[in-house]
C-alpha atoms as a PDB file:
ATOM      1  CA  UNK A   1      10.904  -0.843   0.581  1.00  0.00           C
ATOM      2  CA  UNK A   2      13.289  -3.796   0.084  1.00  0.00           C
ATOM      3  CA  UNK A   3      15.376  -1.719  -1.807  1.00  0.00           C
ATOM      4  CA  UNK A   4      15.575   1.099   1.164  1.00  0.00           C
ATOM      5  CA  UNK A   5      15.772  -1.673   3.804  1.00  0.00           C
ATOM      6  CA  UNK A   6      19.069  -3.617   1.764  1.00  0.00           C
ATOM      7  CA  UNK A   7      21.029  -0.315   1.422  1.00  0.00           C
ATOM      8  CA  UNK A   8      20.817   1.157   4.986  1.00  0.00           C
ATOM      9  CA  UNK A   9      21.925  -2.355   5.959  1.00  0.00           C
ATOM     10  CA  UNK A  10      25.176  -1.965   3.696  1.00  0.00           C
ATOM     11  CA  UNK A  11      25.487   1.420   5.018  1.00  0.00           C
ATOM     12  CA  UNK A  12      25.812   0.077   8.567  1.00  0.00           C
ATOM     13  CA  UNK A  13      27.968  -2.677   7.691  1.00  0.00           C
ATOM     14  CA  UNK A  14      29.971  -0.376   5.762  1.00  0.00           C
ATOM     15  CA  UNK A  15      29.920   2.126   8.505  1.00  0.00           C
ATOM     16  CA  UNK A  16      30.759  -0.786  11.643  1.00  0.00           C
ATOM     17  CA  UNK A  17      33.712  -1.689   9.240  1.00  0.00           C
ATOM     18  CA  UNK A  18      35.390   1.232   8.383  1.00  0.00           C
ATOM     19  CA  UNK A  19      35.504   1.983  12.523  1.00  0.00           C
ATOM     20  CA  UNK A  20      37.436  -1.168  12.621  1.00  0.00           C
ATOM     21  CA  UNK A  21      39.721  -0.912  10.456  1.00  0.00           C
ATOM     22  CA  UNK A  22      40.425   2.955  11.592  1.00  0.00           C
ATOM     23  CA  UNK A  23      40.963   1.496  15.228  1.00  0.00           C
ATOM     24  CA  UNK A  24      43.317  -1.240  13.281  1.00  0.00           C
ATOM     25  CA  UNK A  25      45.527   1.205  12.263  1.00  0.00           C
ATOM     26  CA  UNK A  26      46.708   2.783  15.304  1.00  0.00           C
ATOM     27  CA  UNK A  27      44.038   5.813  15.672  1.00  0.00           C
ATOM     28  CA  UNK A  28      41.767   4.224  18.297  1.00  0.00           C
ATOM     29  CA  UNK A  29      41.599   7.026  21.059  1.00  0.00           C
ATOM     30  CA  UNK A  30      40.675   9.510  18.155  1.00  0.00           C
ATOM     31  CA  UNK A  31      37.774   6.696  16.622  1.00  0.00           C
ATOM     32  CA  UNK A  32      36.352   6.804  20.071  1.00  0.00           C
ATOM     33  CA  UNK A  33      36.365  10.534  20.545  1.00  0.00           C
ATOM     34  CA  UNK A  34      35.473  11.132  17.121  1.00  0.00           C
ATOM     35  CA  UNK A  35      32.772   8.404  16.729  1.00  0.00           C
ATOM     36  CA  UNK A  36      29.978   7.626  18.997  1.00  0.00           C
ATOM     37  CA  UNK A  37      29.267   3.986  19.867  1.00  0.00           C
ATOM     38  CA  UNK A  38      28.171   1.746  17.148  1.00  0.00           C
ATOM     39  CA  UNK A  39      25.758  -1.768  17.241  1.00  0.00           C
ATOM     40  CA  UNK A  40      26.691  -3.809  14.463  1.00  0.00           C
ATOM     41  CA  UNK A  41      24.383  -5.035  12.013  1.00  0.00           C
ATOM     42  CA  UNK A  42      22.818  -8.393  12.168  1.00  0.00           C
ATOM     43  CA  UNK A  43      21.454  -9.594   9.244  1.00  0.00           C
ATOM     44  CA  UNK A  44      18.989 -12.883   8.728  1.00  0.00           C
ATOM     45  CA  UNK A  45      18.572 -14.916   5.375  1.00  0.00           C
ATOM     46  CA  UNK A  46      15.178 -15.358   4.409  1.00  0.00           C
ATOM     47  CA  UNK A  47      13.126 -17.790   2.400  1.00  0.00           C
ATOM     48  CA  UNK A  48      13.664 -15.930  -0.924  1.00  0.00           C
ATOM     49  CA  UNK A  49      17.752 -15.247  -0.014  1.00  0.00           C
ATOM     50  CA  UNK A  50      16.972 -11.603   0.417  1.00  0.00           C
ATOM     51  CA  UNK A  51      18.867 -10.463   3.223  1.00  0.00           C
ATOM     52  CA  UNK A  52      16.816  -8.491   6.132  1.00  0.00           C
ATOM     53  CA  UNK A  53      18.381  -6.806   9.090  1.00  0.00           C
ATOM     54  CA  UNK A  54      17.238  -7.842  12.287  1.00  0.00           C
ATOM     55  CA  UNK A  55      18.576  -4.416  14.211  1.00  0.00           C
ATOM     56  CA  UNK A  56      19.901  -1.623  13.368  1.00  0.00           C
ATOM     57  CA  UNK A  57      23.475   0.823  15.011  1.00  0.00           C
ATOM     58  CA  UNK A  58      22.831   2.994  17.624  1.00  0.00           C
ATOM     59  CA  UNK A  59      23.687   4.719  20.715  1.00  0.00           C
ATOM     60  CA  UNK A  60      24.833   1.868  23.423  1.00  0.00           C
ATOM     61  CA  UNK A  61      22.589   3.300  25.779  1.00  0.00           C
ATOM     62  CA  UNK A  62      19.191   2.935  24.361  1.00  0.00           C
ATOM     63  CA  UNK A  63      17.754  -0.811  24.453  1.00  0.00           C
ATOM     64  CA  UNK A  64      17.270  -2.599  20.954  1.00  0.00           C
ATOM     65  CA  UNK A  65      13.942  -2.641  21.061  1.00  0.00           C
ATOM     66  CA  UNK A  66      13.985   1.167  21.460  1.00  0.00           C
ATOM     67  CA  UNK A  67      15.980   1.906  18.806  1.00  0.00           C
ATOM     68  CA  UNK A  68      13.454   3.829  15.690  1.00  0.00           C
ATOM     69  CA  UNK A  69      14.900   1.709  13.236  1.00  0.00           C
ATOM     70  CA  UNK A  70      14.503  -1.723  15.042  1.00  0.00           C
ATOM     71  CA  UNK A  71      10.813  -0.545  15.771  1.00  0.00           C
ATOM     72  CA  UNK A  72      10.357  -0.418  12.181  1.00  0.00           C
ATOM     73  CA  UNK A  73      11.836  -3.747  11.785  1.00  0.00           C
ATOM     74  CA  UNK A  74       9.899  -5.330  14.176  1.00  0.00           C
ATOM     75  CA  UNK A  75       6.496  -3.472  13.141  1.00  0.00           C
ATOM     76  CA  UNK A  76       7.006  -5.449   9.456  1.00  0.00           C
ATOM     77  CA  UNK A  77       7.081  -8.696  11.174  1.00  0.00           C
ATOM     78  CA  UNK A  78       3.839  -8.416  12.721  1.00  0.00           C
ATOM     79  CA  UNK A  79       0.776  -9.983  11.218  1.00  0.00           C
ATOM     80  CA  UNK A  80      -1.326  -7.548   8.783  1.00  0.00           C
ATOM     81  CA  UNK A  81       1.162  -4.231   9.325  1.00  0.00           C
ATOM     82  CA  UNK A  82       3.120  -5.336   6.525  1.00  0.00           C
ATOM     83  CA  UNK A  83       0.181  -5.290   3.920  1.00  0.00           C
ATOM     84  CA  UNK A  84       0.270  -1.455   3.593  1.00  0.00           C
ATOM     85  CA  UNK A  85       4.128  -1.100   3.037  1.00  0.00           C
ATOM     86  CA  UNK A  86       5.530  -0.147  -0.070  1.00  0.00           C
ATOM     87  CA  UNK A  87       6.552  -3.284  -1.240  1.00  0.00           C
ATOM     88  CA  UNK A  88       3.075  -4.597  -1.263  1.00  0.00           C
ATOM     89  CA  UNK A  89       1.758  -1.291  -3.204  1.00  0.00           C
ATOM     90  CA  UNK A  90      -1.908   0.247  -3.468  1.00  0.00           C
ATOM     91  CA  UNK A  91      -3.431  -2.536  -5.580  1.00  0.00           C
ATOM     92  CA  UNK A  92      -1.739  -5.636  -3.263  1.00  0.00           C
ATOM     93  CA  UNK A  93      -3.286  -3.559  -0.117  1.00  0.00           C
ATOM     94  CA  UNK A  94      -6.469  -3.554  -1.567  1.00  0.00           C
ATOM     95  CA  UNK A  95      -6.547  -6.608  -2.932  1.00  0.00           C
ATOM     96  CA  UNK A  96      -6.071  -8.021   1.053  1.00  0.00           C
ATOM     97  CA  UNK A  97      -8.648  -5.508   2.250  1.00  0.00           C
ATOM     98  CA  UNK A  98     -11.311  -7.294  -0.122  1.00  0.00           C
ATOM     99  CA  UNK A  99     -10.327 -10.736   1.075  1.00  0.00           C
ATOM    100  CA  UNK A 100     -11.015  -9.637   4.555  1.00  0.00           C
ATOM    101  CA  UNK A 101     -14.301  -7.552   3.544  1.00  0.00           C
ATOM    102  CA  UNK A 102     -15.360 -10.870   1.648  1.00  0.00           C
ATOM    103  CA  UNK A 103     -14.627 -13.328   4.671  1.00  0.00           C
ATOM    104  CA  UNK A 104     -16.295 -11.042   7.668  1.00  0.00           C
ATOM    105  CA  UNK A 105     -19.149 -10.492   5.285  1.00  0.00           C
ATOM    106  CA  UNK A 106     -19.929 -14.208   4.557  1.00  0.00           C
ATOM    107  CA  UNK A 107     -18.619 -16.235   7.343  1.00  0.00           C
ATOM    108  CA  UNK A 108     -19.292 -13.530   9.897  1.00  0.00           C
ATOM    109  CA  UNK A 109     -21.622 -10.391   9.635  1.00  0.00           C
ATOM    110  CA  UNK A 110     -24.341 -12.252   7.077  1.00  0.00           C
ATOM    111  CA  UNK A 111     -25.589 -15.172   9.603  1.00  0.00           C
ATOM    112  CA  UNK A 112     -25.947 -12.823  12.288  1.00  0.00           C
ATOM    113  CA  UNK A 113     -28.111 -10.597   9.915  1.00  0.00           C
ATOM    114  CA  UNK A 114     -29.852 -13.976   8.759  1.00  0.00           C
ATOM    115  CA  UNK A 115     -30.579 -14.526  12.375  1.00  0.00           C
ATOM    116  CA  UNK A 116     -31.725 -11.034  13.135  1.00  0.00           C
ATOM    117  CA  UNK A 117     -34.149 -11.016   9.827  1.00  0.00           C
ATOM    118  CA  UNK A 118     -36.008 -13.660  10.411  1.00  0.00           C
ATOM    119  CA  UNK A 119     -38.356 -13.433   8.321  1.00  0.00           C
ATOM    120  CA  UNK A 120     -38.801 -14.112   4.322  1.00  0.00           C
ATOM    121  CA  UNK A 121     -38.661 -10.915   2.388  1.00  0.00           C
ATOM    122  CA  UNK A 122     -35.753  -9.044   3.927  1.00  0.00           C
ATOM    123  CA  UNK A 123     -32.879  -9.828   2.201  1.00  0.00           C
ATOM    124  CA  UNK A 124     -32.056  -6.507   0.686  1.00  0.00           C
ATOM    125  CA  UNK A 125     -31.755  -5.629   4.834  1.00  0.00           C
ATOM    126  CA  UNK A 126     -29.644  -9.081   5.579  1.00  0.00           C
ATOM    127  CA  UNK A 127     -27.080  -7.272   2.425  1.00  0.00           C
ATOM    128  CA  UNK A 128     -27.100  -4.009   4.360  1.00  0.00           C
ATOM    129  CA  UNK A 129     -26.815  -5.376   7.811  1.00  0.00           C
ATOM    130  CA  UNK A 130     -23.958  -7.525   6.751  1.00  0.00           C
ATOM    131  CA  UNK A 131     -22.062  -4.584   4.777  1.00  0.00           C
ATOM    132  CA  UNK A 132     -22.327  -1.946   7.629  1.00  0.00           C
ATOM    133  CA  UNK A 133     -21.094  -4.710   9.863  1.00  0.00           C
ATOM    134  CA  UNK A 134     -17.896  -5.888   7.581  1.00  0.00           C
ATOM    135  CA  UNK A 135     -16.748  -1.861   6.831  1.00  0.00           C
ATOM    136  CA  UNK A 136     -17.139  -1.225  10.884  1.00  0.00           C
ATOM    137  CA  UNK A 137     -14.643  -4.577  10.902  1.00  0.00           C
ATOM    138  CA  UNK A 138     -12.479  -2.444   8.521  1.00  0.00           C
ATOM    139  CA  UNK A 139     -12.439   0.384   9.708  1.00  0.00           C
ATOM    140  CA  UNK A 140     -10.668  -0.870  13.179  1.00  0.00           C
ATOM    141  CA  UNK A 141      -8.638  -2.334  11.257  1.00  0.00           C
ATOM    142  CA  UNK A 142      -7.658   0.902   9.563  1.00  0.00           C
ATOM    143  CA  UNK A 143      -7.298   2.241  12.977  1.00  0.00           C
ATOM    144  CA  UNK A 144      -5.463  -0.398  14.062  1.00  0.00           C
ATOM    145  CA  UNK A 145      -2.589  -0.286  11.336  1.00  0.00           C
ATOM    146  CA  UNK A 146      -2.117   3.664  11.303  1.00  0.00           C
ATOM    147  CA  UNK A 147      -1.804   3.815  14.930  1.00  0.00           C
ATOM    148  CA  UNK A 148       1.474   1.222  14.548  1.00  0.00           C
ATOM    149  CA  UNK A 149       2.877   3.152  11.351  1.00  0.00           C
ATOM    150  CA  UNK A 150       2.284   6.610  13.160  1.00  0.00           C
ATOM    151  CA  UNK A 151       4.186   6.066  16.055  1.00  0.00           C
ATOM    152  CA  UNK A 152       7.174   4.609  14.081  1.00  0.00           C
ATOM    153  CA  UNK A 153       7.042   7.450  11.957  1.00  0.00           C
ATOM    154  CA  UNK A 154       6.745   9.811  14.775  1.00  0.00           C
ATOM    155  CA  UNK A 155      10.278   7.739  16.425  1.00  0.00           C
ATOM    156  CA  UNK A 156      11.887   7.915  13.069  1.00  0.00           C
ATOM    157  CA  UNK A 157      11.094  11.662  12.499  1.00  0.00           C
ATOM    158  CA  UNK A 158      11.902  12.610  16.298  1.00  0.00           C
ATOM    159  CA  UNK A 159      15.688  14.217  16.850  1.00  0.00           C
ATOM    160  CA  UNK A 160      16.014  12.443  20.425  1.00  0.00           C
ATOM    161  CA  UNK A 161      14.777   8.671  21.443  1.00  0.00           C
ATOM    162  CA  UNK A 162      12.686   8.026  24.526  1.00  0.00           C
ATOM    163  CA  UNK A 163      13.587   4.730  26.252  1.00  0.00           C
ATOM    164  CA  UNK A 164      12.826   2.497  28.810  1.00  0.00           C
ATOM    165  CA  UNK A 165      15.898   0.301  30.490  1.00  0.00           C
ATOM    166  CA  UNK A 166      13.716  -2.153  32.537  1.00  0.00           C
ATOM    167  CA  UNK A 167      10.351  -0.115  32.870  1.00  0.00           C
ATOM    168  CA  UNK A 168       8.378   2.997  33.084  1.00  0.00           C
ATOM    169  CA  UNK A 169      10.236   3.822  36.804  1.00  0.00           C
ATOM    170  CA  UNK A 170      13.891   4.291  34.879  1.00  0.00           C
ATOM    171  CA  UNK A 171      13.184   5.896  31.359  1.00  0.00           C
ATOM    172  CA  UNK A 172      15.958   8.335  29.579  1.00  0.00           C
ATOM    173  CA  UNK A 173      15.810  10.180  26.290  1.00  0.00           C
ATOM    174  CA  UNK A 174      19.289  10.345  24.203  1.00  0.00           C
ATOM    175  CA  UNK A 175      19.776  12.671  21.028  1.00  0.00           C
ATOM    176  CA  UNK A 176      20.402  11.140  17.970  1.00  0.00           C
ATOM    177  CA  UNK A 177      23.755  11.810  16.531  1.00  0.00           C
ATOM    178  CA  UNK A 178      23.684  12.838  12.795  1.00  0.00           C
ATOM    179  CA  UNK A 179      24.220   9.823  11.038  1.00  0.00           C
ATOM    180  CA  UNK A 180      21.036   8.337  12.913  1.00  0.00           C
ATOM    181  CA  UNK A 181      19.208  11.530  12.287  1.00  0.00           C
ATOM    182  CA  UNK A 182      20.198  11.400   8.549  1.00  0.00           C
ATOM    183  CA  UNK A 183      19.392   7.417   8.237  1.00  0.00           C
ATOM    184  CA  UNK A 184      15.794   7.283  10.057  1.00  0.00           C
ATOM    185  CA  UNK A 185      14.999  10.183   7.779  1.00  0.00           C
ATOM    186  CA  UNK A 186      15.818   8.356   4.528  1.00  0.00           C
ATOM    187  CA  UNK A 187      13.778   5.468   6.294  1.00  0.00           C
ATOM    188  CA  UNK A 188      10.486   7.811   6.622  1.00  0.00           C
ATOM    189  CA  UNK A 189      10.390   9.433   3.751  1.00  0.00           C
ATOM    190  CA  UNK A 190      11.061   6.275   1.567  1.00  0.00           C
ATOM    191  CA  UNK A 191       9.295   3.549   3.370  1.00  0.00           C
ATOM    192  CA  UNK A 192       6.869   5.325   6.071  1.00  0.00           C
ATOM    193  CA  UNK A 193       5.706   7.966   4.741  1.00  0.00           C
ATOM    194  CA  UNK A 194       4.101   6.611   1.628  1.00  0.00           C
ATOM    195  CA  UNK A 195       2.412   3.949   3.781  1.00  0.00           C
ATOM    196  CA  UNK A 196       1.147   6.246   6.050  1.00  0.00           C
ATOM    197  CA  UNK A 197      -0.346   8.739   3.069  1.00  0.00           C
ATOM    198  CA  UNK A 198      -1.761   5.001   1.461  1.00  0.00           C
ATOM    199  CA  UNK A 199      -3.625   4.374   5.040  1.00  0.00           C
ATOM    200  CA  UNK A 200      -4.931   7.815   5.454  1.00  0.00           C
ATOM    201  CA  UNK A 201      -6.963   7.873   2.022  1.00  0.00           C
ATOM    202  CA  UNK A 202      -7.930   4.129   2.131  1.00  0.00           C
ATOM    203  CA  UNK A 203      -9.410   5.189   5.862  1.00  0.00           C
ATOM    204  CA  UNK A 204     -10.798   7.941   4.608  1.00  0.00           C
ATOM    205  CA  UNK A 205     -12.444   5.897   1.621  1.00  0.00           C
ATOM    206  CA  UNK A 206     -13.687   3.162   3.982  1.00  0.00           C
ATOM    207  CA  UNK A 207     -15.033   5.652   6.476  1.00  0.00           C
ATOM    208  CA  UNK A 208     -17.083   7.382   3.261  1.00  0.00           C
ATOM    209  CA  UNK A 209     -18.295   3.853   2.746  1.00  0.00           C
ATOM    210  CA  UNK A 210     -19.571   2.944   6.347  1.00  0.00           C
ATOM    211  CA  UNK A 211     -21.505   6.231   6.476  1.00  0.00           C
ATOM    212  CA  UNK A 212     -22.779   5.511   3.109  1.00  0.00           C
ATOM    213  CA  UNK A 213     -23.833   2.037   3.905  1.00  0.00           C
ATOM    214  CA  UNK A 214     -25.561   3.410   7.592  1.00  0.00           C
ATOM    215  CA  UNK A 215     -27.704   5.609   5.528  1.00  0.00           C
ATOM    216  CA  UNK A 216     -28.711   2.811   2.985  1.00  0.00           C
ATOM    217  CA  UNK A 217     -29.391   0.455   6.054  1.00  0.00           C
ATOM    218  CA  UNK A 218     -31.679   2.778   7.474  1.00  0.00           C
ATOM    219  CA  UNK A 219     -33.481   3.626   4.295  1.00  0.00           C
ATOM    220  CA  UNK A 220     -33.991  -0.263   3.909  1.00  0.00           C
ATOM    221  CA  UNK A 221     -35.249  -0.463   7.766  1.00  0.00           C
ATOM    222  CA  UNK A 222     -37.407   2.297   7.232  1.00  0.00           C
ATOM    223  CA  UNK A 223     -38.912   0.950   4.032  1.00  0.00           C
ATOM    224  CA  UNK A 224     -39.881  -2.349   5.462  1.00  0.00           C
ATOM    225  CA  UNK A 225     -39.791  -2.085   9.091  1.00  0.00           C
ATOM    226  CA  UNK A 226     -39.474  -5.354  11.114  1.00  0.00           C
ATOM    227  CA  UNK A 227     -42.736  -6.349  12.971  1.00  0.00           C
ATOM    228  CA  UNK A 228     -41.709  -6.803  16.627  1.00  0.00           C
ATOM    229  CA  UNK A 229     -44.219  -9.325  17.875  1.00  0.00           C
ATOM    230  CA  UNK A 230     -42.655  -9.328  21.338  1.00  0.00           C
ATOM    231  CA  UNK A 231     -42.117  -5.698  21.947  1.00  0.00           C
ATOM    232  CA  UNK A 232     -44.282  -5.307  25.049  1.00  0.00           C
ATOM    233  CA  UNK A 233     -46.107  -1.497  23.868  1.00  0.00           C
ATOM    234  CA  UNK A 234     -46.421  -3.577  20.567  1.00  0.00           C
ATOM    235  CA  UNK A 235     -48.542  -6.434  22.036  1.00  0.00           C
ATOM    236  CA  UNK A 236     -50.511  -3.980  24.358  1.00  0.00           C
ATOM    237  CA  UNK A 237     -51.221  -1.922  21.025  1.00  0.00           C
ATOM    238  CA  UNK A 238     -52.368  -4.941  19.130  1.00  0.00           C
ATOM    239  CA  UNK A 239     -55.254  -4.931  21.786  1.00  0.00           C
ATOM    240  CA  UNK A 240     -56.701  -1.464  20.591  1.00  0.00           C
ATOM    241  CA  UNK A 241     -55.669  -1.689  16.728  1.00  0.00           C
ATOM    242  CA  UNK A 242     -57.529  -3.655  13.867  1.00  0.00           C
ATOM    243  CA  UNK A 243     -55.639  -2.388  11.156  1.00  0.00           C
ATOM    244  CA  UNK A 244     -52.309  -3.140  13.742  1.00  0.00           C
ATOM    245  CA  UNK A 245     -53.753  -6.573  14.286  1.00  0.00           C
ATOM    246  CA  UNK A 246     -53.980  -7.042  10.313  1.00  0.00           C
ATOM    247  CA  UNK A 247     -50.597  -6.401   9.617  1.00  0.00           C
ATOM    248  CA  UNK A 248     -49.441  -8.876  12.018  1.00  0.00           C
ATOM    249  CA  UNK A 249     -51.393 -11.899  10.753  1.00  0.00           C
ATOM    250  CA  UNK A 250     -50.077 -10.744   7.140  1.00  0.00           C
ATOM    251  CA  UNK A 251     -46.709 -10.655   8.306  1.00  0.00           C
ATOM    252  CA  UNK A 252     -47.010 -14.016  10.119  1.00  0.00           C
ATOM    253  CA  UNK A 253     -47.830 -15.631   6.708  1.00  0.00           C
ATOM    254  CA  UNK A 254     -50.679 -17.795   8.291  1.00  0.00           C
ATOM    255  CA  UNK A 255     -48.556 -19.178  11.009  1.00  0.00           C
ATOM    256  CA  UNK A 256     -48.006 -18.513  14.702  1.00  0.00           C
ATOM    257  CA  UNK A 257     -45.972 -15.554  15.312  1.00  0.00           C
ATOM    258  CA  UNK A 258     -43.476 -17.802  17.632  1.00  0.00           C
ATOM    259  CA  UNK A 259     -42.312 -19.456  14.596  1.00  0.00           C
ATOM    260  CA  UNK A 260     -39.900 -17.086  13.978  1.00  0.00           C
ATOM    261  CA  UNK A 261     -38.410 -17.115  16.875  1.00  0.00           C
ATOM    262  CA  UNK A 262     -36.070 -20.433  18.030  1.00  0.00           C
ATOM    263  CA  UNK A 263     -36.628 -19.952  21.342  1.00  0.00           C
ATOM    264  CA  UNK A 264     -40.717 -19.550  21.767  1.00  0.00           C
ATOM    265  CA  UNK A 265     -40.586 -22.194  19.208  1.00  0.00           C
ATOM    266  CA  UNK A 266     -38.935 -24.143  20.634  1.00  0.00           C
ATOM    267  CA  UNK A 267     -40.981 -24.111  24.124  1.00  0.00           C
ATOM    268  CA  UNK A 268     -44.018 -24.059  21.928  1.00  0.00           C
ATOM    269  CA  UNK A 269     -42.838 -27.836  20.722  1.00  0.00           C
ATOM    270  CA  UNK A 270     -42.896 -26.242  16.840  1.00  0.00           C
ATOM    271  CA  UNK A 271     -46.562 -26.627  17.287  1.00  0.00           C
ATOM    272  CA  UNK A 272     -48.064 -25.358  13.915  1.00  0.00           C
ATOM    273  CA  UNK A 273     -44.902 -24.064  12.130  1.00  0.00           C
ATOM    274  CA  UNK A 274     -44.573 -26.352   9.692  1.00  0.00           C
END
């Protein structure tokens, strides 16, 4: 990607130059009949030295922040949309993915499960809570970062540019000449493209996963189901039920059923829960 980026850079450098030095010459009126209107191309130094354009030539009329390419630009500076891009590669994408999963899970999805579950004995549903909650997490995610890559792809693949001067009242569309055409389809099928193809099967795998982990979180519920001693129909049937009534003193473990909720408990003084 830093490779594609650094040469359409010296292409437009190349390109602003050579107009210059054609209008030095003598030959302006043909350079402006022959040769649309040209931004030059600003380039930044980074941290590392590697030179990064900031925009991008293109027709005078369209805004910067309209142009395709400059959308791309500015889509790689925002936070997260840059871990998918070719430069970072399958295995670096991945590897960011897990660092998320492994934060939401712990800091995030697993106390809320731990304060759901209660009671001792249902850790296997805590695990299952927690993972359904952390691939749902990822899965917006997903969403999140295809929806920015597809609509710069869609700009860089489209033959005319849709812009707005000041807002939606005073929009225009301008047709790429050929020399954009020809750049912001080098740009998509080197740098967008791939990323795009990389978020569709990672979605896809993650979205296998959440449906996977539903069905195991079910399974678990369904295997031990949680006793509900404040479901109303629950405490009405506890009236009628011996065997009902038995299985709520054994899952109270000897203790008052409010223990195990902070709440009761607390209004209760912790009476007994000790």
């Amino acid at each position: 990607m830093r490779a594609s980026i650094v040469l359409f850079a010296v292409l437009s450098v190349l390109a602003t130059r050579s107009v210059a030095s054609f209008a030095a010459t003598g030959s302006s009126v043909v350079a402006k009949e022959s040769i649309p209107n040209r931004r030059n191309t600003f380039l930044r130094v980074s941290n590392d030295d590697d030179l990064i354009p900031e925009t991008s030539f293109g027709a005078e009329a369209v805004p910067d922040d309209f142009i395709p390419v400059n959308e791309y630009l500015n889509l790689l500076r925002q936070p997260m949309f840059g871990w998918a891009s070719e430069e970072t590669g399958s295995k670096g994408f991945l590897i960011r993915l897990l660092a998320v999963y492994g934060v939401v899970f712990g800091a995030i999805c697993y106390p809320i499960s731990g304060a759901t579950f209660t009671q001792e004995g249902y850790l296997l549903q805590k695990i299952a809570a927690s993972n359904v909650g952390a691939l749902l997490l990822l899965l917006v995610l997903m969403a999140r970062l295809y929806s920015g890559w597809g609509y710069v792809a869609q700009r860089l693949q489209s033959k005319n540019i849709e812009y707005e001067e000041t807002g939606w009242y005073d929009g225009d569309v301008e047709e790429k000449t050929e020399e954009e055409k020809q750049r912001d389809k080098f740009l998509y099928q080197s740098s967008v493209k791939p990323v795009e193809d990389r978020l569709k099967a990672f979605s896809l795998a993650i979205g296998g996963l959440f449906l996977a982990s539903c069905i195991c979180f079910n399974v678990a519920i369904s295997a031990k189901p949680v006793f509900d001693e404040y479901d109303p129909a629950m405490l009405e049937q506890l009236r009628f039920d011996d065997n009902l009534a038995g299985k709520a003193a054994e899952q109270s473990f000897g203790k008052p059923t409010y223990c195990d909720n902070r709440y009761y408990r607390a209004v209760a003084g912790g009476s007994g829960c000790k």
